[in-house]
Protein backbone atom coordinates (compact mmCIF):
# COMPACT_ATOMS: atom_id res chain seq x y z
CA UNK A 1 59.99 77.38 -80.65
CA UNK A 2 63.28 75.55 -82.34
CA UNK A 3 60.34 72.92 -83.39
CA UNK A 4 58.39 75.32 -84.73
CA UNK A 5 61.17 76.74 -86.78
CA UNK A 6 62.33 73.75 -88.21
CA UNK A 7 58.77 72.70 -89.37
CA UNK A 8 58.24 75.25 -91.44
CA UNK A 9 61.56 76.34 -92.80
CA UNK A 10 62.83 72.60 -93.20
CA UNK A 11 60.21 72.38 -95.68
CA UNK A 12 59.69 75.34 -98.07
CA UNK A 13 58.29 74.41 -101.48
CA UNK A 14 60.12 76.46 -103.98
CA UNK A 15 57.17 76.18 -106.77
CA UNK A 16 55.42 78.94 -104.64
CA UNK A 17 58.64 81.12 -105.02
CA UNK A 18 60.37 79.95 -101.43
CA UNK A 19 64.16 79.67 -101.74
CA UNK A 20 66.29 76.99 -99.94
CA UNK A 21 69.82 75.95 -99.97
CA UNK A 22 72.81 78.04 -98.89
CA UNK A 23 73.18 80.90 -101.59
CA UNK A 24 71.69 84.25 -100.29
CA UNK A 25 71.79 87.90 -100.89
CA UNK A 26 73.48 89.42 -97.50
CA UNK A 27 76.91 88.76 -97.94
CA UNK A 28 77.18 92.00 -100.65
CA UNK A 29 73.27 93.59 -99.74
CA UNK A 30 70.69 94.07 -97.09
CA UNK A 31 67.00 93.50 -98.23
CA UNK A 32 67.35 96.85 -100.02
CA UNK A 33 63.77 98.06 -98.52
CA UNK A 34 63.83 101.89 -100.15
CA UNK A 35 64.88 100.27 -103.43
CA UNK A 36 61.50 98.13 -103.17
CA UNK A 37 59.54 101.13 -102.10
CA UNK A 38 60.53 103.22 -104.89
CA UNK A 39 60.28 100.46 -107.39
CA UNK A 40 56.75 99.41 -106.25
CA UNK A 41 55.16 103.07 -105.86
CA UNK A 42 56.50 103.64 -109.23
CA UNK A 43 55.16 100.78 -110.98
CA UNK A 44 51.59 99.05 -111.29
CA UNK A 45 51.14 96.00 -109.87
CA UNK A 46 50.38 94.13 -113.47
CA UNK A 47 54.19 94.93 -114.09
CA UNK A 48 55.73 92.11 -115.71
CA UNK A 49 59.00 90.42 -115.03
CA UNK A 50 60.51 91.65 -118.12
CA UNK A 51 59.13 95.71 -117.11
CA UNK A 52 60.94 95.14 -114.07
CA UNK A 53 63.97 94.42 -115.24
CA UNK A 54 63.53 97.21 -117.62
CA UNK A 55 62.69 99.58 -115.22
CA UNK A 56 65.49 99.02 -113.00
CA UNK A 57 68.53 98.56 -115.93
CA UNK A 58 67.04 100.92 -118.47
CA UNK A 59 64.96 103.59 -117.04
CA UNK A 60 67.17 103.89 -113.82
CA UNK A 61 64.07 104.09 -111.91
CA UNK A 62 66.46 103.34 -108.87
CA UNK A 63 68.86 106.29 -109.33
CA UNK A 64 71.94 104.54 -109.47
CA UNK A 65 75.04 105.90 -111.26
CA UNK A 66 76.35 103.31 -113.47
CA UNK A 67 74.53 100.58 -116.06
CA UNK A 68 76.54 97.99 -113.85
CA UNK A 69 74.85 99.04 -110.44
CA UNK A 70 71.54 99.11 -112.34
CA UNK A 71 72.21 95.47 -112.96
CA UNK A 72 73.23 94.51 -110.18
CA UNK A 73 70.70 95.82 -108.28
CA UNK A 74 68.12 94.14 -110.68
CA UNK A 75 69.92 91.33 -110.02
CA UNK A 76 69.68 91.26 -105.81
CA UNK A 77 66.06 93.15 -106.07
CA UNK A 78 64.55 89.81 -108.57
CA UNK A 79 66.77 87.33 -105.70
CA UNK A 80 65.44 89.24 -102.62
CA UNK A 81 61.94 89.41 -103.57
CA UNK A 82 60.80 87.43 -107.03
CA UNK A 83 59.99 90.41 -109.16
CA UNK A 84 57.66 88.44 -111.00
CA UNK A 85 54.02 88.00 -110.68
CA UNK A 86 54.29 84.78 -112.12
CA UNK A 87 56.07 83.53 -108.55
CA UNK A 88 53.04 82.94 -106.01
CA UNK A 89 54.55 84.27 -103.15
CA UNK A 90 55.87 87.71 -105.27
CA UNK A 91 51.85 87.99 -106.57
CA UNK A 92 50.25 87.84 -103.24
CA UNK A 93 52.82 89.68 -101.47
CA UNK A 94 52.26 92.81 -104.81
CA UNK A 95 48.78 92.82 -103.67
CA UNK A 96 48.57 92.77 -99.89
CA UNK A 97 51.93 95.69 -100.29
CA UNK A 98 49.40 97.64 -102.10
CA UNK A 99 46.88 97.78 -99.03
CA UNK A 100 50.00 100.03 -97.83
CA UNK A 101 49.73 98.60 -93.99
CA UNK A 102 52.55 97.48 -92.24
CA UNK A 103 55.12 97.30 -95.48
CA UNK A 104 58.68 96.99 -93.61
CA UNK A 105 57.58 93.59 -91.91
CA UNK A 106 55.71 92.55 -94.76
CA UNK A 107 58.75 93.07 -96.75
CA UNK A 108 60.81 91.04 -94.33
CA UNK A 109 58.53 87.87 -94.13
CA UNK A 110 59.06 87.79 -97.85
CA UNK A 111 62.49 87.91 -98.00
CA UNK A 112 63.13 85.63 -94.90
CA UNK A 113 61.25 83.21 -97.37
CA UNK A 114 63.74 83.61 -99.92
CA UNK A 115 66.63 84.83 -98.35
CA UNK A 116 68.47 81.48 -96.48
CA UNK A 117 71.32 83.58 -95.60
CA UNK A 118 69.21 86.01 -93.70
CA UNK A 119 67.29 82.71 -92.16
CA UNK A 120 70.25 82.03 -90.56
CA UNK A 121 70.32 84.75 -88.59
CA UNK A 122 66.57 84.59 -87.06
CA UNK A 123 66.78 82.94 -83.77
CA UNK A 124 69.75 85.28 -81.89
CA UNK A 125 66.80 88.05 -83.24
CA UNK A 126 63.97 86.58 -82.36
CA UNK A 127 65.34 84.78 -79.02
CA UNK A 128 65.61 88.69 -78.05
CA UNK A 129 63.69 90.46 -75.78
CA UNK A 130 61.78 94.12 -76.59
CA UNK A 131 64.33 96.33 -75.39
CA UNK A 132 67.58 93.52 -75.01
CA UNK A 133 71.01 94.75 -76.88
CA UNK A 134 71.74 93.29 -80.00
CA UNK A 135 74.89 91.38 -79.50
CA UNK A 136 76.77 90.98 -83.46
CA UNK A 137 79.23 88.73 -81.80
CA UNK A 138 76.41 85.77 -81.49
CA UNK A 139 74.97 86.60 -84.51
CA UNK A 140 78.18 86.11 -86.04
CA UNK A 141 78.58 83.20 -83.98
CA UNK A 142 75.68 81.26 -85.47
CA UNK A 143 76.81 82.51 -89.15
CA UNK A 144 80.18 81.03 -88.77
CA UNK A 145 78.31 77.66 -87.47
CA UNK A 146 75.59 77.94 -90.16
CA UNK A 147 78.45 78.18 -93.39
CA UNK A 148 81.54 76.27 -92.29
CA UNK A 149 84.46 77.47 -93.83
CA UNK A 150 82.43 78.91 -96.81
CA UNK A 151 83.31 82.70 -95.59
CA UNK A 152 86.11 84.68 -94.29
CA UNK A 153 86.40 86.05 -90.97
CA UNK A 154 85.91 89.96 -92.74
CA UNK A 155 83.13 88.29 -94.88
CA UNK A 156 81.35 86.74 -91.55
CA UNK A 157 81.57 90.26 -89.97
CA UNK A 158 80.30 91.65 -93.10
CA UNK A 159 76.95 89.53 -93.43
CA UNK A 160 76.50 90.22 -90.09
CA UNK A 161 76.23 93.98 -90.79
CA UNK A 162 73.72 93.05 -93.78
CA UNK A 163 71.69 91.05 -92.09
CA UNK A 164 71.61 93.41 -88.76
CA UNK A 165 70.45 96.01 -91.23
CA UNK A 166 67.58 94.19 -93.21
CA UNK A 167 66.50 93.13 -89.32
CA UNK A 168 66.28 96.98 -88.51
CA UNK A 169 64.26 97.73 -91.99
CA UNK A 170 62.21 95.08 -91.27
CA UNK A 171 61.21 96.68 -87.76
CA UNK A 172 62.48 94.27 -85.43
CA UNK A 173 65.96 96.20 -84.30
CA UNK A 174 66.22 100.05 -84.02
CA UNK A 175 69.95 102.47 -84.17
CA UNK A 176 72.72 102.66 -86.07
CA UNK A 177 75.89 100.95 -84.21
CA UNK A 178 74.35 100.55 -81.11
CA UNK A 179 70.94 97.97 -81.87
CA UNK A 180 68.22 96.84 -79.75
CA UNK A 181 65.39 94.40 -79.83
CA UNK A 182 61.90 96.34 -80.65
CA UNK A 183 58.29 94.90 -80.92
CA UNK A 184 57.87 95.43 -84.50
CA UNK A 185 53.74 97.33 -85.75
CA UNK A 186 52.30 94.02 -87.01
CA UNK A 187 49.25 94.61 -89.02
CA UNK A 188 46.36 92.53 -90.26
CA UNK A 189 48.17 92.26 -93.49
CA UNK A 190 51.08 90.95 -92.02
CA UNK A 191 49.25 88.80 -89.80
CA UNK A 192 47.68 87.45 -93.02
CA UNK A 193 50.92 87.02 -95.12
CA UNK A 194 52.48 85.05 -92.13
CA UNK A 195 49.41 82.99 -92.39
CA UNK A 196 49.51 82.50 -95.97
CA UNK A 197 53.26 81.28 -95.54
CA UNK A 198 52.68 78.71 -93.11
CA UNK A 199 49.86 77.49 -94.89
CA UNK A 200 51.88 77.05 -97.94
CA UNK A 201 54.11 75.44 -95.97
CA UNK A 202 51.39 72.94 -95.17
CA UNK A 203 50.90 73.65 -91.86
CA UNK A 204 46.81 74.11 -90.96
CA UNK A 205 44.66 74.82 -88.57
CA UNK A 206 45.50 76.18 -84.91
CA UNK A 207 49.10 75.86 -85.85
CA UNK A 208 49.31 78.30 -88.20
CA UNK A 209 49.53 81.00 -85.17
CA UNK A 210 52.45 79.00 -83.87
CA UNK A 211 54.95 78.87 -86.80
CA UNK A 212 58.11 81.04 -87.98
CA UNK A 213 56.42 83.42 -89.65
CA UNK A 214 54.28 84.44 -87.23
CA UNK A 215 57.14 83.85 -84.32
CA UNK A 216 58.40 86.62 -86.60
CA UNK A 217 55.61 89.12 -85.89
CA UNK A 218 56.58 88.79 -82.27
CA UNK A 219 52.44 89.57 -81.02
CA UNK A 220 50.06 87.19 -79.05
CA UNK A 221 48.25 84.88 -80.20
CA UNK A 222 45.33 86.47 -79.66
CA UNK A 223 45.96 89.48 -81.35
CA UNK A 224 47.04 87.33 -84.28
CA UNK A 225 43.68 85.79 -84.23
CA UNK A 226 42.04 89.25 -83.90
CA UNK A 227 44.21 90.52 -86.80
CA UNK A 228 43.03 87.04 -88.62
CA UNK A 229 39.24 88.17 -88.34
CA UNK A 230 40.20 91.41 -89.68
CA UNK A 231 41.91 90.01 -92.43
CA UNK A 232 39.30 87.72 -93.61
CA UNK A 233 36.62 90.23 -93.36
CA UNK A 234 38.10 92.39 -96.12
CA UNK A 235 39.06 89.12 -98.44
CA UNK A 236 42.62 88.37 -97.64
CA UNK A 237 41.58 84.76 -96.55
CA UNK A 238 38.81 83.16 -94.17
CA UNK A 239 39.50 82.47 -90.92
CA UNK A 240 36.90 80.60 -89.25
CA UNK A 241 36.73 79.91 -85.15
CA UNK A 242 33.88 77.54 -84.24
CA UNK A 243 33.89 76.52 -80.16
CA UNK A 244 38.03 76.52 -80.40
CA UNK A 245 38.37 75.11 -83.86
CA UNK A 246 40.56 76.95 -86.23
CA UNK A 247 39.83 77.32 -89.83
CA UNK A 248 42.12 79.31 -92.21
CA UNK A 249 41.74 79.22 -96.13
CA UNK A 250 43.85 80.98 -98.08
CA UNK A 251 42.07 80.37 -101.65
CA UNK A 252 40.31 83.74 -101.79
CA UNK A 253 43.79 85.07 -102.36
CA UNK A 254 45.06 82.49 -105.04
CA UNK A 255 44.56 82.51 -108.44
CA UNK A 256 42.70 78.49 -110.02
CA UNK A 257 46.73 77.06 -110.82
CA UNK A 258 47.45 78.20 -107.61
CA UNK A 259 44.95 76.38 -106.10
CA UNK A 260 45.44 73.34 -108.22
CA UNK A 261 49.13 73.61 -106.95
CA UNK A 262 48.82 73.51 -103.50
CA UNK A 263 46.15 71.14 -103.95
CA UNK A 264 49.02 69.00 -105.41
CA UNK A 265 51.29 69.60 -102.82
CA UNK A 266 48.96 68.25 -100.00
């Protein structure tokens, strides 16, 4: 599974709207998940960058109490997630959060591809099993490993809260000081974002049901597969399985440049 992991998160093209590097968003914020919901319910998904912004900072959409907050939050929200239906992985994600299935997880396999902070902190979550305690103390292990001397011990502690947090939003933990490991309700549209990730990734055929994102959905493989059909009969993508011989495209979800990009990318 380390294999896995590194194939697809070593290599995450950032014209699609993947984020690399060390910078993230959990050492002040988790992945904010009731500021998205609010945001998106509120707003069509045509919204521009620009409307976003403006929605957050000068209609106070959010609810927060100061014009500094506002921004802030604009700021983390636009980091977190892309804001901006110009970023490929923001657009597709806008119109598969608008089937309204499965939202928290879809929400996290977003932000886990733009979030390398909260990467960090995947495999002492995912190495878990349904029902294990969450230790923090290995978490923060791997976080002090992961950044070197970039943080402070309070800081380390602090991420560590953050990113325990976005893990519970995202529906992979459940309780307050006291976590544990749960199997997370993965959905065909999940199941078909994960897909659409590794793909962009460049990873094809059977593999696709063997990569990070989908480690992430913690389900078999053959439920993937089922959720796969599912998916592809209502137009996310086609998934094809002739005699044992995978087939996923994910054009029927990208827009011509899109196409021409990944085309490029090959």
């Amino acid at each position: 599974m380390i294999r896995l992991l590194s194939q697809t998160v070593n290599a995450l093209p950032e014209a699609f709207g993947f984020r690399a590097g060390e910078k993230g968003v959990h050492n002040t914020r988790t992945m904010m998940l009731e500021d998205l919901e609010t945001l998106l319910d509120e707003l069509p998904p045509e919204t521009s960058k620009k409307e976003y912004q403006a929605a957050i900072v000068e209609e106070n959409i959010l609810a927060k109490n100061t014009a500094s907050t506002r921004r802030y939050n604009a700021q983390r929200l636009a980091e977190l997630y892309g804001l901006d239906p110009e970023i490929p992985l923001f657009r597709i994600f806008r119109a598969l959060w608008d089937r309204d299935e499965g939202r928290p997880l879809l929400a996290l396999l977003l932000v886990l591809a733009r979030d390398p902070m909260l990467r960090m902190t995947a495999e002492p979550i995912l190495d878990l099993e349904t029902g294990e305690r969450f230790d923090k103390t290995k978490l923060q292990a791997v976080l002090r490993a992961e950044t070197g001397d970039r943080f402070s011990e309070t800081s380390i502690k602090k991420i560590s809260r953050m990113t325990g947090s976005s893990w519970t939003q995202g529906g992979l933990l459940e309780g307050r000081q006291k976590k544990t490991r749960v199997h997370p309700q993965c959905t065909p549209t999940n199941t078909a974002y994960a897909l659409i990730l590794g793909h962009l990734c460049g990873v094809r055929g059977s593999l696709l049901f063997n990569t990070f994102w989908t480690r992430v959905l913690d389900a078999p493989e053959h439920e993937l597969q089922d959720h796969a059909k599912s998916a592809s009969r209502r137009g996310m993508l086609t998934y094809r399985n002739a005699g044992g011989i995978i087939e996923v495209d994910i054009s029927p979800i990208l827009l011509p440049h899109e196409q021409d990009l990944l085309r490029e990318q090959s």
